[in-house]
PDB file of N, CA and C in Angstrom:
ATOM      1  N   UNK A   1       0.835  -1.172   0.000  1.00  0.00           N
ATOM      2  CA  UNK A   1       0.000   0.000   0.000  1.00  0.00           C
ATOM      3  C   UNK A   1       0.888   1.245   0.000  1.00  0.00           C
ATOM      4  N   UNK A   2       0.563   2.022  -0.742  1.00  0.00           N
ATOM      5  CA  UNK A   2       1.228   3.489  -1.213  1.00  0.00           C
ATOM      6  C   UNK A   2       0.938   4.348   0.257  1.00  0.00           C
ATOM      7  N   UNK A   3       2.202   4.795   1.006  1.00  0.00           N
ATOM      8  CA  UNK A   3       1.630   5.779   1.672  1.00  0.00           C
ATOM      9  C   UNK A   3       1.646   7.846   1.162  1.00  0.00           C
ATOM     10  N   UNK A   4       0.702   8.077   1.047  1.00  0.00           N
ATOM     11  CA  UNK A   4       0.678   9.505   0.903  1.00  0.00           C
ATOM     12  C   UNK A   4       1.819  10.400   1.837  1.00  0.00           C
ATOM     13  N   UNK A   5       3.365  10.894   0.929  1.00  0.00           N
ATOM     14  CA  UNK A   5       3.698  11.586   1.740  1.00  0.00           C
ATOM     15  C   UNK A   5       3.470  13.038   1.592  1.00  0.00           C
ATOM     16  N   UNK A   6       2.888  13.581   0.589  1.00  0.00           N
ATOM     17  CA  UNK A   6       2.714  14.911   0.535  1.00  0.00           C
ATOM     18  C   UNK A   6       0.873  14.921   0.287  1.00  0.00           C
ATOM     19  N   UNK A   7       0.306  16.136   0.597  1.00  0.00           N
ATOM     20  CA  UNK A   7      -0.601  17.064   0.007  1.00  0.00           C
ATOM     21  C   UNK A   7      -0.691  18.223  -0.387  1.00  0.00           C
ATOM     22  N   UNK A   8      -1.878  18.582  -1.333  1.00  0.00           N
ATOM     23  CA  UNK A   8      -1.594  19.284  -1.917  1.00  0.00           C
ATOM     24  C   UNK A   8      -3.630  20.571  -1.520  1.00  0.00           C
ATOM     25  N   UNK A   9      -3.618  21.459  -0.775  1.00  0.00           N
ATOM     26  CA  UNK A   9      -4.801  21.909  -0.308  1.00  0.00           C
ATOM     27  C   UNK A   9      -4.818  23.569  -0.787  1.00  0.00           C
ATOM     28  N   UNK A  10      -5.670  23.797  -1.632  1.00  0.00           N
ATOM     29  CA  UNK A  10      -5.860  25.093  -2.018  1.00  0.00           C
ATOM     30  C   UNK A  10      -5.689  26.385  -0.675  1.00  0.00           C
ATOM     31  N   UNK A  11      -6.756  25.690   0.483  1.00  0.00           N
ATOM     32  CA  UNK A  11      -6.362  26.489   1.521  1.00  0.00           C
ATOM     33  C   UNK A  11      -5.025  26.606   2.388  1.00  0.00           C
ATOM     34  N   UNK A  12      -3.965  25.942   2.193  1.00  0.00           N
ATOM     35  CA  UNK A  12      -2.965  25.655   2.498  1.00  0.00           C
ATOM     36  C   UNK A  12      -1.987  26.070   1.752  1.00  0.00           C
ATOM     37  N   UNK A  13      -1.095  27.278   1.611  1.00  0.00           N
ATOM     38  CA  UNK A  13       0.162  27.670   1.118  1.00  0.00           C
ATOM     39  C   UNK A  13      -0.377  27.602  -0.260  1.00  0.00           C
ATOM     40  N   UNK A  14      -1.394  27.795  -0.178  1.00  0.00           N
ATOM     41  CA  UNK A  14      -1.895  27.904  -1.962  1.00  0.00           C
ATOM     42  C   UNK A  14      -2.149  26.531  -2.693  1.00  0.00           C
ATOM     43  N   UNK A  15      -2.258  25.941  -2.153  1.00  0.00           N
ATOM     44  CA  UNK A  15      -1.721  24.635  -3.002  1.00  0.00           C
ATOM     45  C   UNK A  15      -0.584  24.130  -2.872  1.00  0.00           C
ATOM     46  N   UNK A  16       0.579  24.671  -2.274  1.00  0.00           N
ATOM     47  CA  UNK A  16       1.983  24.057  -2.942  1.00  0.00           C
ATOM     48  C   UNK A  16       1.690  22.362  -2.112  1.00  0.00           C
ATOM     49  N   UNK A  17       2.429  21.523  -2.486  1.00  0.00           N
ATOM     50  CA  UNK A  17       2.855  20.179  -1.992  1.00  0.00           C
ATOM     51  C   UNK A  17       3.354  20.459  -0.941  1.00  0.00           C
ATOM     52  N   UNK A  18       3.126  20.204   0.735  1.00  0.00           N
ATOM     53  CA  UNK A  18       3.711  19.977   1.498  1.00  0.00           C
ATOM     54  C   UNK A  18       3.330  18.362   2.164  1.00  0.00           C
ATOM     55  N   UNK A  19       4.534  18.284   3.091  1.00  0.00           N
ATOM     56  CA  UNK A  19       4.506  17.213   3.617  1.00  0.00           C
ATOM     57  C   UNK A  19       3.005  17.039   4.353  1.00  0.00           C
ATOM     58  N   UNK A  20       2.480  15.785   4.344  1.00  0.00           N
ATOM     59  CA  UNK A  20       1.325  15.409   5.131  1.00  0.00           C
ATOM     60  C   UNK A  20       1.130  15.529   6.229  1.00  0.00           C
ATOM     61  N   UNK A  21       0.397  16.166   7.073  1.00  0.00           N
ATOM     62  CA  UNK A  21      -0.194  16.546   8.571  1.00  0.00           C
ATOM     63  C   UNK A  21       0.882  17.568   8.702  1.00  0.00           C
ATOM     64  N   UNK A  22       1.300  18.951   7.671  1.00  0.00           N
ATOM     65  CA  UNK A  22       1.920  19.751   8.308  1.00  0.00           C
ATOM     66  C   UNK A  22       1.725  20.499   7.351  1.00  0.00           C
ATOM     67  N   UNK A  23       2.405  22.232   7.297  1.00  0.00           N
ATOM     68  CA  UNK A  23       2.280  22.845   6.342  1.00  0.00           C
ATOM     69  C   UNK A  23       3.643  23.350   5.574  1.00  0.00           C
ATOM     70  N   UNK A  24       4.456  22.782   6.146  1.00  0.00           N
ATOM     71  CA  UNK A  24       5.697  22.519   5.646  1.00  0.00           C
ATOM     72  C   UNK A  24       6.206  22.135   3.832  1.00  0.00           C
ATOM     73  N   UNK A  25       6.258  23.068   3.331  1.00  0.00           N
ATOM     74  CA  UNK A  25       6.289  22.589   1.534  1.00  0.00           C
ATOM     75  C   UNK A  25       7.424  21.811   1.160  1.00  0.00           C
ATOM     76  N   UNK A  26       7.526  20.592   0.550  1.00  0.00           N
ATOM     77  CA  UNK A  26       8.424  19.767   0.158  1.00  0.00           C
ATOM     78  C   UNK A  26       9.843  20.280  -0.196  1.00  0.00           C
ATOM     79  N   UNK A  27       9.161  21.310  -1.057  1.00  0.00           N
ATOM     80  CA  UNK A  27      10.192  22.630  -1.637  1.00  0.00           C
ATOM     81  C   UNK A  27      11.435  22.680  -0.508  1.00  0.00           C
ATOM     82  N   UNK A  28      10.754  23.020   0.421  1.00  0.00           N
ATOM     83  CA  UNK A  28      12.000  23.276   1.655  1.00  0.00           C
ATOM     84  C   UNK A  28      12.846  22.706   1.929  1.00  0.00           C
ATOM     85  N   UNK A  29      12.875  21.684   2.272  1.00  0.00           N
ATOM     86  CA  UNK A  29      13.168  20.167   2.378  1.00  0.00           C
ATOM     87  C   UNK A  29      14.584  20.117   0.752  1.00  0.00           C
ATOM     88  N   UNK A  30      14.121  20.455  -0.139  1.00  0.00           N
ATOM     89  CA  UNK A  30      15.186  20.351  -1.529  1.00  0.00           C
ATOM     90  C   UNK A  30      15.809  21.875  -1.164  1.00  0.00           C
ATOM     91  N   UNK A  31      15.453  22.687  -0.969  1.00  0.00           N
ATOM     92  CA  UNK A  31      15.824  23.674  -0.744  1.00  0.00           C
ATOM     93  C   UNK A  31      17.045  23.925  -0.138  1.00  0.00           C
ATOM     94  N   UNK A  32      16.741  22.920   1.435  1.00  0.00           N
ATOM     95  CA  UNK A  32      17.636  22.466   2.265  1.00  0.00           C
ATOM     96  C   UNK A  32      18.931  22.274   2.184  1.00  0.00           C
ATOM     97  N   UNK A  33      19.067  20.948   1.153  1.00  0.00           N
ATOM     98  CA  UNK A  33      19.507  20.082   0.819  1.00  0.00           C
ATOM     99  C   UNK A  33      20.248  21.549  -0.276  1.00  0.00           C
ATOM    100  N   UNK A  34      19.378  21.336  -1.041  1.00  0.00           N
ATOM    101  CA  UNK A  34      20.779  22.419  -2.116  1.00  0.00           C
ATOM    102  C   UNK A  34      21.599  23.354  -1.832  1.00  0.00           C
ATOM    103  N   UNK A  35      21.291  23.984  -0.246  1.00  0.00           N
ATOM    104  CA  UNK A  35      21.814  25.024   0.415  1.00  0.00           C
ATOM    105  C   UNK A  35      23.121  24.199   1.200  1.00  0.00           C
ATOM    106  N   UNK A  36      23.265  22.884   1.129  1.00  0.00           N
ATOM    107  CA  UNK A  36      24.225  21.886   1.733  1.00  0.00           C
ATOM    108  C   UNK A  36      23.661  22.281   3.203  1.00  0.00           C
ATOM    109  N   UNK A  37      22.777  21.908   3.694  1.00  0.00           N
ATOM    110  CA  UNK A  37      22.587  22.007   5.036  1.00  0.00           C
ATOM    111  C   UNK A  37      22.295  20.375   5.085  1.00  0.00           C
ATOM    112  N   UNK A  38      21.817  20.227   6.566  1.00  0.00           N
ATOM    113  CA  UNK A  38      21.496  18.532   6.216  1.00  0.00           C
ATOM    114  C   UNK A  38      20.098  18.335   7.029  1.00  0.00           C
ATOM    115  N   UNK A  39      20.165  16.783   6.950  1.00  0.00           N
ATOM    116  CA  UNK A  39      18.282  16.502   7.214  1.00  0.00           C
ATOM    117  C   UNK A  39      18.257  16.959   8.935  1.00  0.00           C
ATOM    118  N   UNK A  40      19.293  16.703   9.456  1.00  0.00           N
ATOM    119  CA  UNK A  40      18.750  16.894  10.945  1.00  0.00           C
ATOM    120  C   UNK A  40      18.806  18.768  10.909  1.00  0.00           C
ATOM    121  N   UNK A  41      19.580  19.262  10.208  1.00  0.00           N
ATOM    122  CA  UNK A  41      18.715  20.890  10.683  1.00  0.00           C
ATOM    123  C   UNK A  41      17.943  20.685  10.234  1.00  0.00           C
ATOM    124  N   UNK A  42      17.752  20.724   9.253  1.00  0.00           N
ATOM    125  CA  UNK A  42      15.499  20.678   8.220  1.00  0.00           C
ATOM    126  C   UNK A  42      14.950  20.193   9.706  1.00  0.00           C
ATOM    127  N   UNK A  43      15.045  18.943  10.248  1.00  0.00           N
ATOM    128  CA  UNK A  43      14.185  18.654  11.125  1.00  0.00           C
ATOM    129  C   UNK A  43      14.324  19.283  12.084  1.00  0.00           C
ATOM    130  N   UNK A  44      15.462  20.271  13.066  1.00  0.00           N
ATOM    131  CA  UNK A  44      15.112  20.745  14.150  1.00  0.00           C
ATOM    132  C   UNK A  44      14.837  22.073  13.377  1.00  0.00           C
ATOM    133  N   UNK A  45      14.224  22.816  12.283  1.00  0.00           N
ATOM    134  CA  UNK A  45      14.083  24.123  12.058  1.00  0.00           C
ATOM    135  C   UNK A  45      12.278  23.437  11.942  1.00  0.00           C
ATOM    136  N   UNK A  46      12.002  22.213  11.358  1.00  0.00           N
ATOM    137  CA  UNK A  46      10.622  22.032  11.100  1.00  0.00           C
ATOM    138  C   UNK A  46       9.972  20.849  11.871  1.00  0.00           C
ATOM    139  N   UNK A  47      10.093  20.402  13.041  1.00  0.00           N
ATOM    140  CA  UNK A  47       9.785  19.689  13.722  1.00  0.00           C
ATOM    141  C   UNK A  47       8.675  18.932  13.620  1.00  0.00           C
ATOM    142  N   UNK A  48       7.499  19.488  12.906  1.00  0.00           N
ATOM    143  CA  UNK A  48       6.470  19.068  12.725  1.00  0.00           C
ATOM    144  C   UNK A  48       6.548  17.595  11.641  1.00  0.00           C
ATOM    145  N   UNK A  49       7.686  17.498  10.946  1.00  0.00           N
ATOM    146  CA  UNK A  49       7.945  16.667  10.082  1.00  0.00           C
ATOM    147  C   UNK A  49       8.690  15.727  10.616  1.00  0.00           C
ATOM    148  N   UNK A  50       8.306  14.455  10.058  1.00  0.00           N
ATOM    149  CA  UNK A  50       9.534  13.479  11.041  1.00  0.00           C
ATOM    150  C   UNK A  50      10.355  13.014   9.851  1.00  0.00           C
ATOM    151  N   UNK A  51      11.378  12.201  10.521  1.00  0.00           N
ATOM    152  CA  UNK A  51      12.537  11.799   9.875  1.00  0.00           C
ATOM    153  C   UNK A  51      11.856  10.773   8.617  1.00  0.00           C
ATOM    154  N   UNK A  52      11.130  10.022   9.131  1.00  0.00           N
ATOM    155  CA  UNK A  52      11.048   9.238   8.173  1.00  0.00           C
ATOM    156  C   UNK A  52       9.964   9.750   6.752  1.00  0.00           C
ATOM    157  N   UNK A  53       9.042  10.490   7.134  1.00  0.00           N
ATOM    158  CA  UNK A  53       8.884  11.646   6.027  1.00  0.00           C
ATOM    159  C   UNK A  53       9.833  11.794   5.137  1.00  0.00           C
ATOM    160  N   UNK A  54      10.897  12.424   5.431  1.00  0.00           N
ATOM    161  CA  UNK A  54      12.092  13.151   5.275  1.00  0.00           C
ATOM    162  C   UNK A  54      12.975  11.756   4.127  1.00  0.00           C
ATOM    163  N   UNK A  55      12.738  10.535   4.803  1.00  0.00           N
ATOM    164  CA  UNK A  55      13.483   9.382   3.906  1.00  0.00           C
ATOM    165  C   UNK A  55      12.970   9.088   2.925  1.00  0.00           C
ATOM    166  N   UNK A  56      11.417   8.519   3.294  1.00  0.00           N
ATOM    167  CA  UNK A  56      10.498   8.091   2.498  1.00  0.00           C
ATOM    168  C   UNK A  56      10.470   9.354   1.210  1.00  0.00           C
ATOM    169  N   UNK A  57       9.753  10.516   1.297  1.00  0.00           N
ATOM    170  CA  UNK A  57      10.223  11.262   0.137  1.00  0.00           C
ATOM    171  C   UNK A  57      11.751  11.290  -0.175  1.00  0.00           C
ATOM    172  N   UNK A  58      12.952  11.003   0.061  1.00  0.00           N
ATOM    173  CA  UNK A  58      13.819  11.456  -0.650  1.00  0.00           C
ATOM    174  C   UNK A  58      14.244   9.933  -1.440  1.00  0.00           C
ATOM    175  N   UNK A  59      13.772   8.870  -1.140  1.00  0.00           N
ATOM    176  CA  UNK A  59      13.851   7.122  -1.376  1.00  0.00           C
ATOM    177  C   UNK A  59      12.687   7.235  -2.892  1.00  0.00           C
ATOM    178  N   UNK A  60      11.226   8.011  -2.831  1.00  0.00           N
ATOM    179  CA  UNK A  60      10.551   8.232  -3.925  1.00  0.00           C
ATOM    180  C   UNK A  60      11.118   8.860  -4.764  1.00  0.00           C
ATOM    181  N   UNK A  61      11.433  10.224  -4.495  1.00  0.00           N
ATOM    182  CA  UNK A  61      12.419  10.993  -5.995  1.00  0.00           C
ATOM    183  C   UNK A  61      13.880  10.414  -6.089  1.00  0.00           C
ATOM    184  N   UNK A  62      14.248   9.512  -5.668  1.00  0.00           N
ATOM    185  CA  UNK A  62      15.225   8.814  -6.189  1.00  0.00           C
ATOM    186  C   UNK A  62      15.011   7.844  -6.739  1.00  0.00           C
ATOM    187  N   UNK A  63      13.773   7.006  -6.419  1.00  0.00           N
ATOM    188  CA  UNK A  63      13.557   5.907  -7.287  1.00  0.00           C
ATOM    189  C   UNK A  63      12.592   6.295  -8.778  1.00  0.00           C
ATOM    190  N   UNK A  64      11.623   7.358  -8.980  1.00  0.00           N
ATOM    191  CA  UNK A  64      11.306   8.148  -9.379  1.00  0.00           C
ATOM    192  C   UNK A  64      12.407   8.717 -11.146  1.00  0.00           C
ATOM    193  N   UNK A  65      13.408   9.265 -10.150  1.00  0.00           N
ATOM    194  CA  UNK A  65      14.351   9.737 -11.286  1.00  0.00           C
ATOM    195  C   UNK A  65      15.171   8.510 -11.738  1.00  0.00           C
ATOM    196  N   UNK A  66      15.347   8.034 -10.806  1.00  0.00           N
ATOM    197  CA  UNK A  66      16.481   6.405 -11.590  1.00  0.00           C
ATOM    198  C   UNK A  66      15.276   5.522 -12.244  1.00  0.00           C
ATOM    199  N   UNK A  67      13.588   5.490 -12.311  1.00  0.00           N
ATOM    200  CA  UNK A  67      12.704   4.867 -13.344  1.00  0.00           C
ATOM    201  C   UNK A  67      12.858   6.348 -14.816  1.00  0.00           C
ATOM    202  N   UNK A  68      12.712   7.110 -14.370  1.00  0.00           N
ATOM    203  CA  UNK A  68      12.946   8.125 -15.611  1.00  0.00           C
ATOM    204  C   UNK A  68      13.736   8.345 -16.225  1.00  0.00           C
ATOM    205  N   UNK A  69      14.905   8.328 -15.755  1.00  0.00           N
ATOM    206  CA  UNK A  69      16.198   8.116 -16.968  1.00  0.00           C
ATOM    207  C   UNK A  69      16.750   7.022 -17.302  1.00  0.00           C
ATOM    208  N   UNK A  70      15.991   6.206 -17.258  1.00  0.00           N
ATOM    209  CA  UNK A  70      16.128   4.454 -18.056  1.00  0.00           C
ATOM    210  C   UNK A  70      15.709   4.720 -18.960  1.00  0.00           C
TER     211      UNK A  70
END
């Protein structure tokens, strides 16, 4: 069974994709990461998100991009 890690709620940041049960946008999270910071600041700046959030999406856009450039 697929678990839902993001939503996506008009009343919520407009729509953008954030992580599920928070309002935290995925965006951030890559954002993070491109700024070379690492997952444990993301998580003590956004607490509301847990680690495994944090895996589980980054395990999807990796498996994601390694099915797309085959």
């Amino acid at each position: 069974m697929a678990v839902e890690l993001l939503t996506r709620d008009p009343d919520i940041l407009g729509g953008e994709a954030v992580f599920k049960g928070t309002r935290v946008p995925a965006k951030t999270l890559t954002d993070y990461l491109a700024a070379g910071e690492t997952i444990d600041n993301f998580l003590d700046d956004f607490p509301t998100v847990s680690r495994r959030q944090v895996l589980d999406f980054l395990d999807k856009a990796r498996m994601r991009l390694t099915t797309e450039a085959a």
